[in-house]
Each structure stands twice: as structure tokens, then as C-alpha cells.
PDB file of N, CA and C in Angstrom:
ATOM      1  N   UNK A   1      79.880  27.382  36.935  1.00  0.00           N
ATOM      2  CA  UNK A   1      79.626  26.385  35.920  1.00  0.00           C
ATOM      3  C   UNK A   1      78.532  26.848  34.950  1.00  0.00           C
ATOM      4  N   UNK A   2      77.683  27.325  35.534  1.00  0.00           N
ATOM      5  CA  UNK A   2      76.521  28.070  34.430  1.00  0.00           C
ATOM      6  C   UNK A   2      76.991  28.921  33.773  1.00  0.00           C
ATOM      7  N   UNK A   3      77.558  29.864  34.465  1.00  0.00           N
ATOM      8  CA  UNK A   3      77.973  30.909  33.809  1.00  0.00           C
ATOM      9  C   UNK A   3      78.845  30.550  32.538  1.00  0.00           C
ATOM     10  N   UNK A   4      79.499  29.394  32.494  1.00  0.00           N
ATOM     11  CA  UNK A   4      80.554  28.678  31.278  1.00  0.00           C
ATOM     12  C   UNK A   4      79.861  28.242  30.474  1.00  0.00           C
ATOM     13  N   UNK A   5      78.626  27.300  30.317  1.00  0.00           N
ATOM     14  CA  UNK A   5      77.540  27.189  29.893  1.00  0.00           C
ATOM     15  C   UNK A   5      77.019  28.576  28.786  1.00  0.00           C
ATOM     16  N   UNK A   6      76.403  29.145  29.527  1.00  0.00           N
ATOM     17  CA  UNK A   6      75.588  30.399  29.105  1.00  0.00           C
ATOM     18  C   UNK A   6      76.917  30.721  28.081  1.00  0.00           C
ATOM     19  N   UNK A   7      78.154  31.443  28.640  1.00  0.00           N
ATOM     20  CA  UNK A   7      79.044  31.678  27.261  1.00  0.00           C
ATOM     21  C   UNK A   7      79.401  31.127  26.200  1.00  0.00           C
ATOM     22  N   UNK A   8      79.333  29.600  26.664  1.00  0.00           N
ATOM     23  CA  UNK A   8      79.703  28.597  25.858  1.00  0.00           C
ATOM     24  C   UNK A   8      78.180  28.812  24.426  1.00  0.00           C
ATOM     25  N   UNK A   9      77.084  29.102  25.069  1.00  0.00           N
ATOM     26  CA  UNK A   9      76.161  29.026  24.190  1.00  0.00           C
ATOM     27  C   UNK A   9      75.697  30.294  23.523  1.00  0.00           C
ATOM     28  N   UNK A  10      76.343  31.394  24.160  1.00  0.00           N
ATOM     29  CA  UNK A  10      76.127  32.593  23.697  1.00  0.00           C
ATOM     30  C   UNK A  10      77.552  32.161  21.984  1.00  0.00           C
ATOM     31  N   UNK A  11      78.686  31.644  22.071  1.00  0.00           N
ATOM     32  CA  UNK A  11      79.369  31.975  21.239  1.00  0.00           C
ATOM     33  C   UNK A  11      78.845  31.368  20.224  1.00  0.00           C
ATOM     34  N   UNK A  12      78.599  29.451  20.135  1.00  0.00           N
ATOM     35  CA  UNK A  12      78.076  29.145  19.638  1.00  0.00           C
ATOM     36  C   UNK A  12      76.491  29.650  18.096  1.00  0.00           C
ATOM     37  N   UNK A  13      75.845  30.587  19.107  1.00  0.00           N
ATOM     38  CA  UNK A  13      74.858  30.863  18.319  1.00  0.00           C
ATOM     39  C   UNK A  13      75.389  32.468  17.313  1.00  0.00           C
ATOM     40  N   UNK A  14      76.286  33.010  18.250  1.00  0.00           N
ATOM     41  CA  UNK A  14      77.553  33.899  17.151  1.00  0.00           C
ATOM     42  C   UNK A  14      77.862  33.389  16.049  1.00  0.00           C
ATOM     43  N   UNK A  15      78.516  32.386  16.347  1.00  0.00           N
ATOM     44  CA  UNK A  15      78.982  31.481  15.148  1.00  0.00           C
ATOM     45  C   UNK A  15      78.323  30.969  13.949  1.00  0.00           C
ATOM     46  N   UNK A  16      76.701  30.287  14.080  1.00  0.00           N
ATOM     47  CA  UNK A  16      76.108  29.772  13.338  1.00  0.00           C
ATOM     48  C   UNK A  16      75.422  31.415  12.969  1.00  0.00           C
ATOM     49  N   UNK A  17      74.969  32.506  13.391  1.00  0.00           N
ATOM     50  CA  UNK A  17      74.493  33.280  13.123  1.00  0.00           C
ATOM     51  C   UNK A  17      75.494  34.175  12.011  1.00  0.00           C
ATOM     52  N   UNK A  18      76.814  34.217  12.725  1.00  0.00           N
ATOM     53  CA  UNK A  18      78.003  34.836  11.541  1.00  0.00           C
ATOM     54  C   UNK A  18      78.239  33.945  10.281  1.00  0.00           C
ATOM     55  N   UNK A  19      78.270  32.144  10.363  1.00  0.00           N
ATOM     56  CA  UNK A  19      77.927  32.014   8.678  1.00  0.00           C
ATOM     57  C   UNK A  19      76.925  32.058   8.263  1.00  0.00           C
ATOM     58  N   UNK A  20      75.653  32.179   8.890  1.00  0.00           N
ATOM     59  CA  UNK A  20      74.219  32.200   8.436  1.00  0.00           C
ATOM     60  C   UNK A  20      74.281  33.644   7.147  1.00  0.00           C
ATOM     61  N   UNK A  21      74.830  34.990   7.959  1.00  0.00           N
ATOM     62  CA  UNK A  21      74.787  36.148   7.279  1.00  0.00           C
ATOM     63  C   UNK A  21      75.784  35.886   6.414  1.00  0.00           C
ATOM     64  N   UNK A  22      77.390  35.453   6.453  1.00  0.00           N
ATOM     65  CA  UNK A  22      78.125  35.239   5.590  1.00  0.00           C
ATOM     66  C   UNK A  22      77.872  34.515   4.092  1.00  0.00           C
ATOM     67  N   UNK A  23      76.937  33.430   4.475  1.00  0.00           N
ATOM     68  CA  UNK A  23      76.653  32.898   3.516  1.00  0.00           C
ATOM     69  C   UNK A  23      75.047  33.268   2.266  1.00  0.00           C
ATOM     70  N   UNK A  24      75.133  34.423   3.098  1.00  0.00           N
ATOM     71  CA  UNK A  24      73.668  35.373   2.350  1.00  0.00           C
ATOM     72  C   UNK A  24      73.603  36.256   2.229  1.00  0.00           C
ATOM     73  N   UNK A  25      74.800  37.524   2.745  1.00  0.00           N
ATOM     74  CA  UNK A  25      74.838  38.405   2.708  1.00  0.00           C
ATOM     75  C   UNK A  25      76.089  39.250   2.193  1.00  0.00           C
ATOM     76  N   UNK A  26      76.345  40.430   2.040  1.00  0.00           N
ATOM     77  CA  UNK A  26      77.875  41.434   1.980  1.00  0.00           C
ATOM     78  C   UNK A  26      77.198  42.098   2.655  1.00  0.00           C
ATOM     79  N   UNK A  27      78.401  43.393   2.459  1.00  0.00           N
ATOM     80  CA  UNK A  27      78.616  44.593   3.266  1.00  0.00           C
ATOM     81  C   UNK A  27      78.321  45.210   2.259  1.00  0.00           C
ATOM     82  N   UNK A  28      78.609  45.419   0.949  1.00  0.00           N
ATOM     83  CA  UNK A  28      78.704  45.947   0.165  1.00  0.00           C
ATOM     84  C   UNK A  28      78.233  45.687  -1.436  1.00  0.00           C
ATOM     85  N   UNK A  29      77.510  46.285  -2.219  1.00  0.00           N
ATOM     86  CA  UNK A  29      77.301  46.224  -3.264  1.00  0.00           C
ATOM     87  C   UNK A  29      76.741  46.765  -4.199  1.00  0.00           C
ATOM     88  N   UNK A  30      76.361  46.370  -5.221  1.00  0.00           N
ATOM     89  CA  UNK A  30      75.050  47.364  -5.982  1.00  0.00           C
ATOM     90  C   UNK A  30      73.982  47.945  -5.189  1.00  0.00           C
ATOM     91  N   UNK A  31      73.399  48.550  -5.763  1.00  0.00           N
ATOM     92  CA  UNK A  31      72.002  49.292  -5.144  1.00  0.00           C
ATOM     93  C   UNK A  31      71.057  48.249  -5.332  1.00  0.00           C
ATOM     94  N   UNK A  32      71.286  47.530  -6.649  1.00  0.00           N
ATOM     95  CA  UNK A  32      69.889  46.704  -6.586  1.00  0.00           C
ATOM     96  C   UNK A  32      69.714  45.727  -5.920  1.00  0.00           C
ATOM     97  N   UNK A  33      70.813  45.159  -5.231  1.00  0.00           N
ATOM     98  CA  UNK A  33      70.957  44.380  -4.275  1.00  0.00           C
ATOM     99  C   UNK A  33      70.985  44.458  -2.721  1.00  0.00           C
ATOM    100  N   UNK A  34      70.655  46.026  -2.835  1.00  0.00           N
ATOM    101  CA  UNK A  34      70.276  46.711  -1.496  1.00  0.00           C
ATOM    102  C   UNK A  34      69.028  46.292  -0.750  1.00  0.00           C
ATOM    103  N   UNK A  35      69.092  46.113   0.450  1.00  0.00           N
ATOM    104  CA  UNK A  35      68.100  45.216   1.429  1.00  0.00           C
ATOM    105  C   UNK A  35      67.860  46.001   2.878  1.00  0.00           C
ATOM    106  N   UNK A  36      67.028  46.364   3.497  1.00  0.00           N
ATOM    107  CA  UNK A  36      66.400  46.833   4.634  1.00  0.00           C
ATOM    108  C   UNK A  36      66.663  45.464   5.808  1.00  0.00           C
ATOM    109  N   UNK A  37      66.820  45.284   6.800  1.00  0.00           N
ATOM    110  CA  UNK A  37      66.688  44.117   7.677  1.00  0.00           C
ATOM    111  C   UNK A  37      66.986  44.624   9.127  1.00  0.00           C
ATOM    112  N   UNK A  38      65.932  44.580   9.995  1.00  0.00           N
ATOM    113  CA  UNK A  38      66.358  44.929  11.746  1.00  0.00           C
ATOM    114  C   UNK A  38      66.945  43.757  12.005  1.00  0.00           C
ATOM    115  N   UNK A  39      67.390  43.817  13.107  1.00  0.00           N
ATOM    116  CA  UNK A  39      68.136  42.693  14.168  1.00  0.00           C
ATOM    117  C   UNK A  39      66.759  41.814  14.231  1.00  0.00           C
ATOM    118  N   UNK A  40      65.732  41.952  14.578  1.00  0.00           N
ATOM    119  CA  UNK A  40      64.462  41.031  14.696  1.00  0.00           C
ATOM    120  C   UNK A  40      63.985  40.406  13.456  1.00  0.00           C
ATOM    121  N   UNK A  41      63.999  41.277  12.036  1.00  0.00           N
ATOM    122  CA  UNK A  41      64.330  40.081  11.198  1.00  0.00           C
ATOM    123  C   UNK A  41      64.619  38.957  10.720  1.00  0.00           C
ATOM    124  N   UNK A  42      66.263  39.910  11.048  1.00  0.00           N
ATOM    125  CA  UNK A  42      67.354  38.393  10.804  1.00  0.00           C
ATOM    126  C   UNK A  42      67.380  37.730  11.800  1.00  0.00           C
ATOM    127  N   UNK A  43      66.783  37.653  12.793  1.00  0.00           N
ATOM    128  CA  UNK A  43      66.831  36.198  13.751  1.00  0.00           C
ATOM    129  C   UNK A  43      65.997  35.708  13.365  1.00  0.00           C
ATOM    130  N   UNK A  44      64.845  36.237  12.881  1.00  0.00           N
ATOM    131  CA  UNK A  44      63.573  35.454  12.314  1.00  0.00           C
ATOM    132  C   UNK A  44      63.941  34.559  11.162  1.00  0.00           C
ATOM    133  N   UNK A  45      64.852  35.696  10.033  1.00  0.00           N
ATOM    134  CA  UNK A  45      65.106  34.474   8.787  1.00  0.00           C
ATOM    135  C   UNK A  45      66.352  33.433   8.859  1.00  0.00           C
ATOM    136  N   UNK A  46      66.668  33.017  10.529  1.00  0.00           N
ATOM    137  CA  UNK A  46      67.667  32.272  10.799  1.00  0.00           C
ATOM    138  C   UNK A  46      67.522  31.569  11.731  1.00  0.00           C
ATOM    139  N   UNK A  47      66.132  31.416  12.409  1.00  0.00           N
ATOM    140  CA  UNK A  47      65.093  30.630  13.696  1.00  0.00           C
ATOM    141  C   UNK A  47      65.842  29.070  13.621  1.00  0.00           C
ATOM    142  N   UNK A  48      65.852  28.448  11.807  1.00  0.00           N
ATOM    143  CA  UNK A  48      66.006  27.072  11.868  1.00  0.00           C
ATOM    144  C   UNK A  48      67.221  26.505  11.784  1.00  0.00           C
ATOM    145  N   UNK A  49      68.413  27.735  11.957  1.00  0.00           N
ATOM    146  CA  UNK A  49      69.861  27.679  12.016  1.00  0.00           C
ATOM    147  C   UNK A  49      70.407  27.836  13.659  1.00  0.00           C
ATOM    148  N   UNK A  50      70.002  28.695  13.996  1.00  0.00           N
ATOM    149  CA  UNK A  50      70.193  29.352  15.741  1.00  0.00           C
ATOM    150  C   UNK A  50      69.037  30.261  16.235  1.00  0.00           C
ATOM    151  N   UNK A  51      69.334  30.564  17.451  1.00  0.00           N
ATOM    152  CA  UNK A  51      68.638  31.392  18.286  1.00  0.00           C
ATOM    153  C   UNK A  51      69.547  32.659  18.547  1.00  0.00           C
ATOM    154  N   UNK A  52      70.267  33.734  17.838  1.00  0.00           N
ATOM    155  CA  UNK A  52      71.261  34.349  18.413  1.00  0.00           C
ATOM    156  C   UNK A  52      70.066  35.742  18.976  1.00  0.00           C
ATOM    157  N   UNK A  53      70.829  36.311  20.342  1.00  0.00           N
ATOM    158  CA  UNK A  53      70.183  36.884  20.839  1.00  0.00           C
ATOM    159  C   UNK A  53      70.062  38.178  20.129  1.00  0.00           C
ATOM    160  N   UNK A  54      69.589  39.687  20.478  1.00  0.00           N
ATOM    161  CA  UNK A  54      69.939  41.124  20.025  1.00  0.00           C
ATOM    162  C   UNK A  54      71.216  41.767  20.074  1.00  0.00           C
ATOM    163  N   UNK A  55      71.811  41.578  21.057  1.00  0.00           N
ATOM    164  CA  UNK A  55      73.497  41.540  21.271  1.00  0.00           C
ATOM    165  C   UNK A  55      74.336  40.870  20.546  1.00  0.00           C
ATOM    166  N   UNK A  56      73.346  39.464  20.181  1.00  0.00           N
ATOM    167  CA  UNK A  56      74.592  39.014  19.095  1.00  0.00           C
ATOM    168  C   UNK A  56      74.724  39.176  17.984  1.00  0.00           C
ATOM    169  N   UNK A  57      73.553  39.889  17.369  1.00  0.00           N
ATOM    170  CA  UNK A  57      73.248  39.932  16.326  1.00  0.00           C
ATOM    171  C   UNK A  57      74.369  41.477  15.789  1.00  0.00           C
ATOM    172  N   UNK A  58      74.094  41.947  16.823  1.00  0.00           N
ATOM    173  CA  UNK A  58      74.730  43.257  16.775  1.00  0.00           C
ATOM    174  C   UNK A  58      76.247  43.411  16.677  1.00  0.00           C
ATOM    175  N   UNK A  59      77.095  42.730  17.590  1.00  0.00           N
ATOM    176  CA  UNK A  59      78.192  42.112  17.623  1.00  0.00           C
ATOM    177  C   UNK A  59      78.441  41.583  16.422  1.00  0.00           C
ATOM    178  N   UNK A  60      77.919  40.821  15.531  1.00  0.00           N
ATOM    179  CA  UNK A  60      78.158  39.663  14.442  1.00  0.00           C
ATOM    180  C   UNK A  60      78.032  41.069  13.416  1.00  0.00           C
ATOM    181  N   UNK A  61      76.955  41.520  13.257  1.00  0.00           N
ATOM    182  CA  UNK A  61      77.013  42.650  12.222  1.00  0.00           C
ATOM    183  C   UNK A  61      77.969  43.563  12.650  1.00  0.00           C
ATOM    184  N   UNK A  62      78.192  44.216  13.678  1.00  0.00           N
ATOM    185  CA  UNK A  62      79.147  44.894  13.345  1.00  0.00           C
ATOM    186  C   UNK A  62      80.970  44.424  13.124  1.00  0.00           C
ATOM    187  N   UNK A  63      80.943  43.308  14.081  1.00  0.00           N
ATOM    188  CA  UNK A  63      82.071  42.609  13.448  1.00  0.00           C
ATOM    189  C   UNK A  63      82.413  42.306  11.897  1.00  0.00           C
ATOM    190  N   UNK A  64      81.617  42.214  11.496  1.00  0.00           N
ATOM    191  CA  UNK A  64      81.403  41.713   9.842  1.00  0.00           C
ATOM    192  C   UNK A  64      81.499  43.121   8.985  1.00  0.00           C
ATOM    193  N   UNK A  65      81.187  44.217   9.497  1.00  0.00           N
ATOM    194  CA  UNK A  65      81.468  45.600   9.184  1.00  0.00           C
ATOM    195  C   UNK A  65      80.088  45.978   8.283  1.00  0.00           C
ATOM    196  N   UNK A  66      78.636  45.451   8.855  1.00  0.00           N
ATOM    197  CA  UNK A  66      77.981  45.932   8.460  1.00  0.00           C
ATOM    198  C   UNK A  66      77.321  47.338   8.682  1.00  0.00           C
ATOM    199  N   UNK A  67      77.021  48.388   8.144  1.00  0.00           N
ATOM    200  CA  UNK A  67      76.331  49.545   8.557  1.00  0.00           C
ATOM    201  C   UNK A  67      74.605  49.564   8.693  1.00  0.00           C
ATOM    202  N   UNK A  68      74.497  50.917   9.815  1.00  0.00           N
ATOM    203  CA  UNK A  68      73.025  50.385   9.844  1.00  0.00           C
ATOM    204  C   UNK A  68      72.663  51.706  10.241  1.00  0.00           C
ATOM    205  N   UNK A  69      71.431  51.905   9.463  1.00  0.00           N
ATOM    206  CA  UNK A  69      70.675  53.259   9.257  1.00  0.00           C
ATOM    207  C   UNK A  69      69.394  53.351   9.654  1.00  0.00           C
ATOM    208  N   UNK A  70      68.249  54.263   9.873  1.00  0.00           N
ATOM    209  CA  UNK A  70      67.085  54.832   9.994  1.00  0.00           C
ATOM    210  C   UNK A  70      66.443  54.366   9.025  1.00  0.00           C
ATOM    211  N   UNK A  71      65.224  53.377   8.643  1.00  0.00           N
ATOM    212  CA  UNK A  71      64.841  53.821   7.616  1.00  0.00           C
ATOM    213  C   UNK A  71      63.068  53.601   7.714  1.00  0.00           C
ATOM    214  N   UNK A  72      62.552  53.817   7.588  1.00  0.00           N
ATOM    215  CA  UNK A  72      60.954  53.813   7.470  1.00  0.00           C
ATOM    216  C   UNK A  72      61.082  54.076   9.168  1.00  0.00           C
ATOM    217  N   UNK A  73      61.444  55.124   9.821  1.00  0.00           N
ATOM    218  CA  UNK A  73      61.084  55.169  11.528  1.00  0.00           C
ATOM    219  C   UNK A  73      62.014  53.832  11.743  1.00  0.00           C
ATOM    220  N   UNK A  74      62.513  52.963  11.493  1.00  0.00           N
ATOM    221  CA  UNK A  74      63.247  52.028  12.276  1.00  0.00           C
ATOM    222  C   UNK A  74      64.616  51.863  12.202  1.00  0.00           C
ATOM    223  N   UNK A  75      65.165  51.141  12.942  1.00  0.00           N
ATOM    224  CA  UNK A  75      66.668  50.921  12.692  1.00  0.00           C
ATOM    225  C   UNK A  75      67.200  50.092  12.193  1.00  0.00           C
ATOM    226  N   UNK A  76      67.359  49.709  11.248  1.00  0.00           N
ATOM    227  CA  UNK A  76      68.219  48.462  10.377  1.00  0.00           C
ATOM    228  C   UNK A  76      69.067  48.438  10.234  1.00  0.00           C
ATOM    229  N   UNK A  77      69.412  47.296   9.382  1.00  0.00           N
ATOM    230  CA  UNK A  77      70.675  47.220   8.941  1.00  0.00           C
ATOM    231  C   UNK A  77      71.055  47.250   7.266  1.00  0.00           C
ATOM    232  N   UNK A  78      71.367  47.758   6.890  1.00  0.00           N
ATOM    233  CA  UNK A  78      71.771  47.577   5.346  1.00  0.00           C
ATOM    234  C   UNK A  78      72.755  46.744   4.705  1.00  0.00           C
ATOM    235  N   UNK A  79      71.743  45.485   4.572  1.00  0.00           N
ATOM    236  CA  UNK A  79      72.493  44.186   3.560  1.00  0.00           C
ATOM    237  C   UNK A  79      72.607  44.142   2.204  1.00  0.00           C
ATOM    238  N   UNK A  80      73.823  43.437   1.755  1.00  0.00           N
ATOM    239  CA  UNK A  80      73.378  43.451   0.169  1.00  0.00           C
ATOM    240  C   UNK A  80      73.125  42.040  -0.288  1.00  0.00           C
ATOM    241  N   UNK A  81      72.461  41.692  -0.531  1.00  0.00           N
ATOM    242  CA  UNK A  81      72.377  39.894  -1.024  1.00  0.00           C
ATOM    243  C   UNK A  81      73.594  39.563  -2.377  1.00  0.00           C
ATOM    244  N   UNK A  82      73.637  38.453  -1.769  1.00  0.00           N
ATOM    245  CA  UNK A  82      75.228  37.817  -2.393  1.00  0.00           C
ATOM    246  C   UNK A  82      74.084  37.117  -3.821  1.00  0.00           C
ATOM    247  N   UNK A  83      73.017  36.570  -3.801  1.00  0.00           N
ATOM    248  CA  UNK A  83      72.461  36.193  -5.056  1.00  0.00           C
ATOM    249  C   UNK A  83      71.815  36.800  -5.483  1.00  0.00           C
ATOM    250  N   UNK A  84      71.647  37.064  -6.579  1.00  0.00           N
ATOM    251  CA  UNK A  84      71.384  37.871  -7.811  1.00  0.00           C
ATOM    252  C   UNK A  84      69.295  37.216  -7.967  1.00  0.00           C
ATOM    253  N   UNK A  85      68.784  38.479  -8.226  1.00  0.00           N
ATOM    254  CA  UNK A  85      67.363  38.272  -8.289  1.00  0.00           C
ATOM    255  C   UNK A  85      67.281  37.557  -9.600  1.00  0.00           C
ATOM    256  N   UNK A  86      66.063  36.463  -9.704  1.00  0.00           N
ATOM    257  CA  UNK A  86      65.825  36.121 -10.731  1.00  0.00           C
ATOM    258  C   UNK A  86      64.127  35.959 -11.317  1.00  0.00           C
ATOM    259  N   UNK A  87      64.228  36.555 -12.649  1.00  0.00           N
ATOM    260  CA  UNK A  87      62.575  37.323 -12.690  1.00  0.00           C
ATOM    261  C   UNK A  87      61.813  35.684 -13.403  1.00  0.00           C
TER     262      UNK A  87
END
């Protein structure tokens, strides 16, 4: 019964975590819309949406077909923001 639980809440926070990025992010885009973000980040800039764990985060990005590179010594992920900067 826990164990149904625990999955039940592992998918859940998949879910709110996959439109959280959907609705803020691509895979793809300009350069100037190019963005740095670890897995510890984006749970941070999504605390008041879900709790998704490191696994899910990982799962959700790579499901979503995001790529993720080295960059300053760390491992991120490379987002592109869906809104346009405004000066």
C-alpha cells in the first residue's frame, strides 16, 4: 500500500514539474534565450508548484528532450526561455 502511495506521488510531482518546465521553457532556440539551470535550480524555481525529486527532474528533462552540458565545473541543463527579455 505504501509503496502505491510513494508512486502515486512520485508521478504526480512529474506531472506538475513537466508543465511547470513546459510552460517556461523549450528545448530549443535562439542563443539569446539561452539559459544555464542544474536539476537543484529548477526545483528551487518550482518549490511553490511541487517538490519533484533529482530523478524526476531528470526523467522530465530528458523526456521533454532537453540536453545538458558542463558548464562553469557543473552540470546543467540547457534551457531556452519561451518569453522574450524585456529591457
Amino acid at each position: 500500500m505504501k509503496r502505491n502511495i510513494d508512486n502515486e506521488q512520485e508521478q504526480t510531482a512529474q506531472a506538475a514539474f513537466r508543465t511547470f518546465v513546459q510552460n517556461k521553457y523549450t528545448s530549443f532556440g535562439p542563443t539569446s534565450q539561452m539559459i544555464f539551470r542544474t536539476s537543484r535550480e529548477l526545483i528551487y524555481d518550482c518549490r511553490e508548484m511541487c517538490e519533484p525529486s533529482l530523478p524526476d527532474v531528470a526523467k522530465v528533462m530528458d523526456d521533454l528532450g532537453f540536453k545538458s552540458d558542463q558548464f562553469c565545473g557543473q552540470y546543467t541543463w540547457i534551457l531556452y526561455e519561451k518569453e522574450e527579455l524585456r529591457y
